[in-house]
N, C-alpha and C. Protein backbone atom coordinates (compact mmCIF):
# COMPACT_ATOMS: atom_id res chain seq x y z
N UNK A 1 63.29 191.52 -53.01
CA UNK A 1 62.38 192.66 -52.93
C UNK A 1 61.12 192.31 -53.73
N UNK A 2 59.95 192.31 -53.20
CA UNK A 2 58.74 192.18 -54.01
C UNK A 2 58.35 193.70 -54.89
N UNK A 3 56.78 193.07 -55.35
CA UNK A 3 56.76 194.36 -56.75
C UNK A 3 56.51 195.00 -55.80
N UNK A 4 55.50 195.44 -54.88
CA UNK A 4 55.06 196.42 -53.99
C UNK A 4 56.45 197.04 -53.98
N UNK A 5 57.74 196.75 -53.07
CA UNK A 5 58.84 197.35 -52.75
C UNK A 5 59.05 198.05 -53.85
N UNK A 6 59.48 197.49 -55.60
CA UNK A 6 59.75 197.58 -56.47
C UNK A 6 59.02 198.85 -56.62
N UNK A 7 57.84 198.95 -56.99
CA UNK A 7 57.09 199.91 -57.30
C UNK A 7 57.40 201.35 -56.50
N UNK A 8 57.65 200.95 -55.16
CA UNK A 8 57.36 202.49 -54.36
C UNK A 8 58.91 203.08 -54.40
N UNK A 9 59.95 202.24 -54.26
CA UNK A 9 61.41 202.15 -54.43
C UNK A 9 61.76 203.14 -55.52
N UNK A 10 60.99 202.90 -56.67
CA UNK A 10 61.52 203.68 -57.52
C UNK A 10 60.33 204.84 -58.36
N UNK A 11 59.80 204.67 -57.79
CA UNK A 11 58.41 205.80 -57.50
C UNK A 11 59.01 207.22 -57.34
N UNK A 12 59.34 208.43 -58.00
CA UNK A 12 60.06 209.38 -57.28
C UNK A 12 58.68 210.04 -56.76
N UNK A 13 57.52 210.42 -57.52
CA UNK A 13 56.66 211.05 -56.54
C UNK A 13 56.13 210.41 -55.24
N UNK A 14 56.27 209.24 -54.91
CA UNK A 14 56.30 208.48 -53.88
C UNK A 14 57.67 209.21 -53.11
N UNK A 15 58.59 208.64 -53.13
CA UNK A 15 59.51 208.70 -52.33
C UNK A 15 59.96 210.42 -51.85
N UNK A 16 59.93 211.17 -53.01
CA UNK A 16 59.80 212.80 -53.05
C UNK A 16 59.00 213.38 -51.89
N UNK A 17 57.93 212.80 -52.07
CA UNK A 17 56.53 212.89 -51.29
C UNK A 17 57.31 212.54 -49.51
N UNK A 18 57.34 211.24 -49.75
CA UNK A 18 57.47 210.55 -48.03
C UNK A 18 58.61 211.12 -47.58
N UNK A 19 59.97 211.30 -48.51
CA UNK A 19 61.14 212.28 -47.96
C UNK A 19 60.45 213.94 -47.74
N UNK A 20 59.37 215.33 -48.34
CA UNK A 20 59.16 216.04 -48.05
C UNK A 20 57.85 215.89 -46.64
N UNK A 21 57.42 214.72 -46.13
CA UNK A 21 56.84 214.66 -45.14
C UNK A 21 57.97 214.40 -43.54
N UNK A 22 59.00 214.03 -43.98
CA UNK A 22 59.85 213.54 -42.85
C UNK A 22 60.46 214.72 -42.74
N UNK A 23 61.14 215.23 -43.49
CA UNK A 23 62.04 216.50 -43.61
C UNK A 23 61.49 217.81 -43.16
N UNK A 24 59.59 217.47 -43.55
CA UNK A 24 59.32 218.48 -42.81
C UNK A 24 58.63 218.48 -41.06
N UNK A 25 58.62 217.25 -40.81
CA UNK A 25 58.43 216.58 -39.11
C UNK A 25 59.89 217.36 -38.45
N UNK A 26 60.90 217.35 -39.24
CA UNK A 26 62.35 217.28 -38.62
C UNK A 26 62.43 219.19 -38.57
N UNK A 27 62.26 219.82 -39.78
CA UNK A 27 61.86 221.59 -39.70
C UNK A 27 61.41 222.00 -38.61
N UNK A 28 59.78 221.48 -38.51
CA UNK A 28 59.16 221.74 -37.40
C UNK A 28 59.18 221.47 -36.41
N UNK A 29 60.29 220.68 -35.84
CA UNK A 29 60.73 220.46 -34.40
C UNK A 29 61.58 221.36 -34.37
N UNK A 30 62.81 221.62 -35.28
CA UNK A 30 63.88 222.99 -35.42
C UNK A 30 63.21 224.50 -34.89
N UNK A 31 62.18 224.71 -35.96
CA UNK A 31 61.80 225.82 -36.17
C UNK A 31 60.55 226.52 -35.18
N UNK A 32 61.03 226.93 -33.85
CA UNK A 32 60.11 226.89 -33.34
C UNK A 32 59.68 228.25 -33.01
N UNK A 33 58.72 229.04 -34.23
CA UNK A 33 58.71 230.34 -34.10
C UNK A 33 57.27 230.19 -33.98
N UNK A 34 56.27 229.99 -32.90
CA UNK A 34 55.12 229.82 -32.84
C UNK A 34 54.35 229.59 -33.73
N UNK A 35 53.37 230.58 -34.37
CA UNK A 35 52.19 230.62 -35.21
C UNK A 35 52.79 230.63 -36.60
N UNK A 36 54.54 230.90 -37.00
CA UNK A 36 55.02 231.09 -38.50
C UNK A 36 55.50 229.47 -38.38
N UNK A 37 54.47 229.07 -39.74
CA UNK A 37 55.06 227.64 -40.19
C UNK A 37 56.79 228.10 -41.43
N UNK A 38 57.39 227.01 -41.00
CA UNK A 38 58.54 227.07 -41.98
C UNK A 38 58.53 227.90 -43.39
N UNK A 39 57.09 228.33 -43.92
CA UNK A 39 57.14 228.41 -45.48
C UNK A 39 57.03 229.81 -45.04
N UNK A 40 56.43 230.12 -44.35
CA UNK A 40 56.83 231.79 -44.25
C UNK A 40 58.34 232.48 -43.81
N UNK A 41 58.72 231.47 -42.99
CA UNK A 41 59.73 231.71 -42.79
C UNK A 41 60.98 232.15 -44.13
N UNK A 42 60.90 231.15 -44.84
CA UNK A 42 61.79 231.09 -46.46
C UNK A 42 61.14 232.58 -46.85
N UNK A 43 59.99 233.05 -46.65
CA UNK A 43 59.44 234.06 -47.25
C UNK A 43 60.51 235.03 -46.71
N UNK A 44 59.94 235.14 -45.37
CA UNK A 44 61.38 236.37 -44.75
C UNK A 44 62.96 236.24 -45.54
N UNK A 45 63.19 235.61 -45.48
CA UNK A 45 64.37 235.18 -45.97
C UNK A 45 64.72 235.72 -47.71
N UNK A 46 63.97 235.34 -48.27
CA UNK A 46 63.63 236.16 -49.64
C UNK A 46 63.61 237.21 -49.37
N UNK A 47 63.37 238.06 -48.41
CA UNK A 47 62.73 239.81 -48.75
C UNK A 47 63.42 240.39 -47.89
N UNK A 48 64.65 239.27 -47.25
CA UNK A 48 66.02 239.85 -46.27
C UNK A 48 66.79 240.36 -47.80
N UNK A 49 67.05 239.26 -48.50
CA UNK A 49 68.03 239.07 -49.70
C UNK A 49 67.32 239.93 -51.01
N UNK A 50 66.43 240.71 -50.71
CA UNK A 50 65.75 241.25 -52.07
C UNK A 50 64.90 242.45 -51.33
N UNK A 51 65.22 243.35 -50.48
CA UNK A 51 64.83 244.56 -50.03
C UNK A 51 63.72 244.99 -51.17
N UNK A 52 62.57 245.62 -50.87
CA UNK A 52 61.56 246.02 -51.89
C UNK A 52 61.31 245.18 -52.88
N UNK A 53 61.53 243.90 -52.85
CA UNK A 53 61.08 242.48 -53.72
C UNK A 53 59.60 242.80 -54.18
N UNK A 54 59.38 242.98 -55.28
CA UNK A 54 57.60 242.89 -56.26
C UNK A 54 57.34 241.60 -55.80
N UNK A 55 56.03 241.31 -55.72
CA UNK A 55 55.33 240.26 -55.02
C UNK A 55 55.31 239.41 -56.26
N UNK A 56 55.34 239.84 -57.27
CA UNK A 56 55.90 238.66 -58.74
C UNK A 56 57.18 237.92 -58.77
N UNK A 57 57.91 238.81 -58.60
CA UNK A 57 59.21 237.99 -58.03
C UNK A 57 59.30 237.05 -56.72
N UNK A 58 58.54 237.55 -55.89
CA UNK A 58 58.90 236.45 -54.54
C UNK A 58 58.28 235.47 -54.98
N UNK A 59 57.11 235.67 -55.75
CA UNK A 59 56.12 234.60 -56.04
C UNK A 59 57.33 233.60 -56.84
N UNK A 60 58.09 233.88 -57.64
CA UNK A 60 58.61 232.73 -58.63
C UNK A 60 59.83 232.41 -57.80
N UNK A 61 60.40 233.14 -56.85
CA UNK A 61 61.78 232.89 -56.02
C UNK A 61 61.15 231.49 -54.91
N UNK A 62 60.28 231.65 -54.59
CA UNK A 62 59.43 230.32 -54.02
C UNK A 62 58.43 229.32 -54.32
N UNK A 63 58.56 229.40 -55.66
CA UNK A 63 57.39 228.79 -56.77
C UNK A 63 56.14 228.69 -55.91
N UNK A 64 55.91 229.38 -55.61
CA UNK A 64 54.17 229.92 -54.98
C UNK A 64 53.45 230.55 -56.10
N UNK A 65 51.75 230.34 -55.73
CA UNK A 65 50.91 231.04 -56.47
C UNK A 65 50.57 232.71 -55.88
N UNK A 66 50.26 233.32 -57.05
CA UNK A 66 49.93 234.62 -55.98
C UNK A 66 49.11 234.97 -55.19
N UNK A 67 47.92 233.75 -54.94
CA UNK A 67 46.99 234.00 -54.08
C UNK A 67 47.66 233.41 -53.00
N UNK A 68 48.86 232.54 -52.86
CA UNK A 68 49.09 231.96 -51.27
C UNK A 68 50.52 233.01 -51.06
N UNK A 69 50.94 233.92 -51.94
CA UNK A 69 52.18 234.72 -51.55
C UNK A 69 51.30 235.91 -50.63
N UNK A 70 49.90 236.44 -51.42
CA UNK A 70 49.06 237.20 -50.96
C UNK A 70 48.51 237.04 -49.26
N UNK A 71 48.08 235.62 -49.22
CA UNK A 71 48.16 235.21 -47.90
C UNK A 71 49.38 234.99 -46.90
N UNK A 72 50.56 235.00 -47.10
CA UNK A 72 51.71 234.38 -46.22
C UNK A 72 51.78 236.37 -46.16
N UNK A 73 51.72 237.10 -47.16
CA UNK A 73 52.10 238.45 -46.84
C UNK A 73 51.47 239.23 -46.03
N UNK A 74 49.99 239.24 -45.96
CA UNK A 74 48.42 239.40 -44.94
C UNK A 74 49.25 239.24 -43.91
N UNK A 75 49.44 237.75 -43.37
CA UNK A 75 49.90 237.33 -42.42
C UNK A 75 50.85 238.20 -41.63
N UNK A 76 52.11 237.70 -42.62
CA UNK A 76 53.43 238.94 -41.73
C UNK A 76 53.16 240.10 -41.61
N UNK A 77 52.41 240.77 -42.77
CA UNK A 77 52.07 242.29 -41.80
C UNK A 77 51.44 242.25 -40.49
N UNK A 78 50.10 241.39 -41.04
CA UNK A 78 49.46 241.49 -39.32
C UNK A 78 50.67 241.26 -38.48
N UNK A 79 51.29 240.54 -38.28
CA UNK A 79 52.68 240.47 -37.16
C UNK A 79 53.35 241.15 -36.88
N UNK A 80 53.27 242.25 -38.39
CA UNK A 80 54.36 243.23 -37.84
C UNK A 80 55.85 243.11 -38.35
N UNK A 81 55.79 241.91 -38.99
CA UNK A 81 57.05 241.28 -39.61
C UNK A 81 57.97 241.76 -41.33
N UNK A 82 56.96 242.53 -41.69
CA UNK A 82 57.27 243.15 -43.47
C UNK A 82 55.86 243.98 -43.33
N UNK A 83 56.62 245.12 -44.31
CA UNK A 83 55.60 246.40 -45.09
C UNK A 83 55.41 245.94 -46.37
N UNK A 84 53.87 246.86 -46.75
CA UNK A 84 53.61 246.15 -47.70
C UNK A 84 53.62 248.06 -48.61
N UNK A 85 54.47 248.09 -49.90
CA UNK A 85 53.94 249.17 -50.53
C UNK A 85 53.68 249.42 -52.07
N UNK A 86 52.66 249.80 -52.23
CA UNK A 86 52.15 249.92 -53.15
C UNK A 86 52.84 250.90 -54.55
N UNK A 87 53.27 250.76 -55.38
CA UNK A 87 53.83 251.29 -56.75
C UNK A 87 53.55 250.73 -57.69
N UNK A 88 52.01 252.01 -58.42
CA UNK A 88 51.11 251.32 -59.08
C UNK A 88 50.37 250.22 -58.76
N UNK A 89 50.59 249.31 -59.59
CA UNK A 89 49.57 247.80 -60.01
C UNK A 89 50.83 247.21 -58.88
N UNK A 90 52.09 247.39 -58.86
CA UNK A 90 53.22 246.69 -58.45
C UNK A 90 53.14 246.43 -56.65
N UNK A 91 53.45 245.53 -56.13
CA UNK A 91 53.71 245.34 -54.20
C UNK A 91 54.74 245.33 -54.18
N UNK A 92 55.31 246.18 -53.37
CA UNK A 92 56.90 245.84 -53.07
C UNK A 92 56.39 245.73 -51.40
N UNK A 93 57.80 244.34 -51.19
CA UNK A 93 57.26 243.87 -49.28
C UNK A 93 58.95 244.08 -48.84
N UNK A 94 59.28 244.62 -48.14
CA UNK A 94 60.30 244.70 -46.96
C UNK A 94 60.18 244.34 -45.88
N UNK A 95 61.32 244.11 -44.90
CA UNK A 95 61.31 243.90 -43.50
C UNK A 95 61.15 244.75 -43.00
N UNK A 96 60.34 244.58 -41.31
CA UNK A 96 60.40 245.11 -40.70
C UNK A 96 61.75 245.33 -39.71
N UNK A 97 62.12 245.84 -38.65
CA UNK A 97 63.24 245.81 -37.48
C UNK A 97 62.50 244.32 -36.54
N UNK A 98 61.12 244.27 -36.17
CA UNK A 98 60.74 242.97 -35.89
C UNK A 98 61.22 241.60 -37.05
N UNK A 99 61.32 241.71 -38.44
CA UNK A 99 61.27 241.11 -38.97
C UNK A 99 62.58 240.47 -39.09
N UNK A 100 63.20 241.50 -38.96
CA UNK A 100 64.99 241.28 -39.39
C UNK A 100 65.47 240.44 -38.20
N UNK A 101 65.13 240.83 -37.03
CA UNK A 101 65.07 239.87 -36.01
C UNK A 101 65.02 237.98 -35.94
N UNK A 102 63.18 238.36 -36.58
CA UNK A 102 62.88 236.84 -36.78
C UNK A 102 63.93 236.37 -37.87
N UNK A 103 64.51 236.86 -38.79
CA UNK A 103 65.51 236.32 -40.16
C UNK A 103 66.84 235.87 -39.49
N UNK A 104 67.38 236.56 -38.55
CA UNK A 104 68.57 235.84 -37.83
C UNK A 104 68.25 234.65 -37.06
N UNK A 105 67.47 234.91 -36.11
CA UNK A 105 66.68 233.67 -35.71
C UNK A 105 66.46 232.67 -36.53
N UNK A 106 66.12 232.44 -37.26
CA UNK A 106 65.93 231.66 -38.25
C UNK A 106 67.09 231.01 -38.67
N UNK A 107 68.29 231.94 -38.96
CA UNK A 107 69.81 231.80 -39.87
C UNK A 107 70.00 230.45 -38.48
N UNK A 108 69.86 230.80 -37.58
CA UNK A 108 70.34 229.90 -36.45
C UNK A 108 69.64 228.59 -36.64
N UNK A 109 68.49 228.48 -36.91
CA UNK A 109 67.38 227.21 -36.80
C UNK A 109 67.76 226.83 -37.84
N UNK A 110 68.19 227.15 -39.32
CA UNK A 110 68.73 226.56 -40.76
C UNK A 110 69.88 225.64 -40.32
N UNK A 111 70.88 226.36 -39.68
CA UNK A 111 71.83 225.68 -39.39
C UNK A 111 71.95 224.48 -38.49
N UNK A 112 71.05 224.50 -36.73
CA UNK A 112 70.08 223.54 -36.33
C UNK A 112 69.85 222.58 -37.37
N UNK A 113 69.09 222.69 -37.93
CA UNK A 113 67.83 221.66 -39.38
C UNK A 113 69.76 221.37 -39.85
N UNK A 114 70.15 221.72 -40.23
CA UNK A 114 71.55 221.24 -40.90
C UNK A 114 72.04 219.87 -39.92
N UNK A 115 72.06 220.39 -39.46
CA UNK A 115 73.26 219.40 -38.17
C UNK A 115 72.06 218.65 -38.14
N UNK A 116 70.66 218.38 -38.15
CA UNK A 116 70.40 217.49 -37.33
C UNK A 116 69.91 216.45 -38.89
N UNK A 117 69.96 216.88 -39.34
CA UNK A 117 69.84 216.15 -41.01
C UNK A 117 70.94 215.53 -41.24
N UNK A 118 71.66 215.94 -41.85
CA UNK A 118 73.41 215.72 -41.50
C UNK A 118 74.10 214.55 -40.72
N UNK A 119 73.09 214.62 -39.35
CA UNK A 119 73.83 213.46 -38.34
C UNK A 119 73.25 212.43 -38.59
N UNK A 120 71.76 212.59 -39.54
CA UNK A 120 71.25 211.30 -39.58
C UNK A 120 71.85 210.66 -41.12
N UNK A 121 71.46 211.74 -41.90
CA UNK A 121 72.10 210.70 -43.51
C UNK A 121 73.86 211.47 -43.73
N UNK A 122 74.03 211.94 -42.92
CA UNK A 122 75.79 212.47 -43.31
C UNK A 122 75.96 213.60 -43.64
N UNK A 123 76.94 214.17 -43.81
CA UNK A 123 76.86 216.05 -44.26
C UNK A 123 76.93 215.74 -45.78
N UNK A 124 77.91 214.93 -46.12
CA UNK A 124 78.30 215.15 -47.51
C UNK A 124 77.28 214.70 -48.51
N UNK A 125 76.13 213.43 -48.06
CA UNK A 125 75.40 213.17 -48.59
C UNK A 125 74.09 213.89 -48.24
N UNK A 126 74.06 214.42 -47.43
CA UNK A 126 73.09 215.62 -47.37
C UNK A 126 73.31 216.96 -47.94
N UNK A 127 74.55 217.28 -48.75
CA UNK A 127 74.62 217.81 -49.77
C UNK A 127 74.71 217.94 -50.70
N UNK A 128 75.16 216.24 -51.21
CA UNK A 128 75.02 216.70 -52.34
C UNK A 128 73.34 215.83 -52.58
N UNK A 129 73.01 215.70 -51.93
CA UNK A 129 71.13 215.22 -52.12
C UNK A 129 70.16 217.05 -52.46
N UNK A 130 70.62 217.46 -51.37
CA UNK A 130 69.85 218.94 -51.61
C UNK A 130 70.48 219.42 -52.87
N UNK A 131 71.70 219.26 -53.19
CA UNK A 131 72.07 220.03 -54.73
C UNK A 131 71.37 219.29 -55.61
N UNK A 132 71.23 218.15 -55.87
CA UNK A 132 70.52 217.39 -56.54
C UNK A 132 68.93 217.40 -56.65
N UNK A 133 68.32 217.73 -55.53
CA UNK A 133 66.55 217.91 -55.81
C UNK A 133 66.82 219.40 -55.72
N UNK A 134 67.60 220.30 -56.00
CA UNK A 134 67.67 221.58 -56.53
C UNK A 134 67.44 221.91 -57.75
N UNK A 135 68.87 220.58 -58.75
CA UNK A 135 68.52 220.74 -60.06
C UNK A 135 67.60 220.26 -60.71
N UNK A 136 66.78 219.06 -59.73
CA UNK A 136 65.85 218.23 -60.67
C UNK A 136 64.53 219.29 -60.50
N UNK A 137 64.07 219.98 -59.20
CA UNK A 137 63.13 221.07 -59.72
C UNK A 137 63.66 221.78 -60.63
N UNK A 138 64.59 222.70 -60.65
CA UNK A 138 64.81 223.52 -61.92
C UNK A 138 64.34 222.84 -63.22
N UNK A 139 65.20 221.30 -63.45
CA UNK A 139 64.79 221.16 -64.43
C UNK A 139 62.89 220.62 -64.96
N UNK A 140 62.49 220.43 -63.68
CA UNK A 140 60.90 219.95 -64.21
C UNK A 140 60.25 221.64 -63.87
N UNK A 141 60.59 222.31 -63.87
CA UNK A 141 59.78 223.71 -63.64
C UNK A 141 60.12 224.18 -65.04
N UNK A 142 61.08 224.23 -65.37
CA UNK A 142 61.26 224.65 -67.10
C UNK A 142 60.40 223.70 -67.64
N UNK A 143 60.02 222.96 -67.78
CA UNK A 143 59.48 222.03 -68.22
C UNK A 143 57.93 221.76 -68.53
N UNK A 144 57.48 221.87 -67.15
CA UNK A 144 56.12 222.31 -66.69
C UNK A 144 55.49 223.20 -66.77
């Protein structure tokens, strides 16, 4: 193996990087809900599992900033997909009956993205890889 290899081999923001560009080629063939890219999708999904979720909380449940939680939320209302309501200074966002829709839909395309991940690097090592860049964000977000 030369240094070039050497270098990128053990590079994790390299390799982090080129594994979250493939993984997400492989989403977006799964996920085929027109105009909602994958990251909104996780959004629904949060505010299935957290009914009246404060827009502070979704913000840290998806380590988003609040100006792009602000935008992914714009969005799904215009769609029709989550309410947005106001208490005080506070946002609380819910589903819509359209929305709850798109969230099962989805439950189906997760599982899709499973199997087709899975068949390429294995189930077992495709789990315990995702448990593993689970804990290593946790631990560089405490951190950071």
């Amino acid at each position: 193996m030369n240094e070039e290899e050497q270098i990128l081999i053990h590079c994790l923001y390299f390799t982090a990087s080129r594994f979250a560009r493939n993984i997400s080629k492989l989403a977006e063939k799964t996920f085929d809900f027109g105009e909602l890219a994958p990251s909104y999708l996780y959004m629904i999904m949060i505010v299935k599992f957290h009914p009246e979720i404060n827009q502070k909380d979704l913000c840290h449940k998806l380590s988003i900033a609040p100006s792009t939680s602000t935008r992914f939320i714009d969005k799904l209302e215009k769609l029709k997909l989550v309410t947005r309501k106001m208490d005080g200074k506070q946002t609380h966002i819910s589903l819509t009956d359209e929305g709850e829709k798109v969230y099962h839909q989805f439950r189906v395309s997760l599982k899709e993205l499973f199997l087709g991940y899975s068949d390429i690097l294995g189930r077992e090592f495709s789990m315990d890889l995702s448990k593993m860049l689970h804990e290593a964000s946790n631990k560089l977000e405490k951190e950071l």
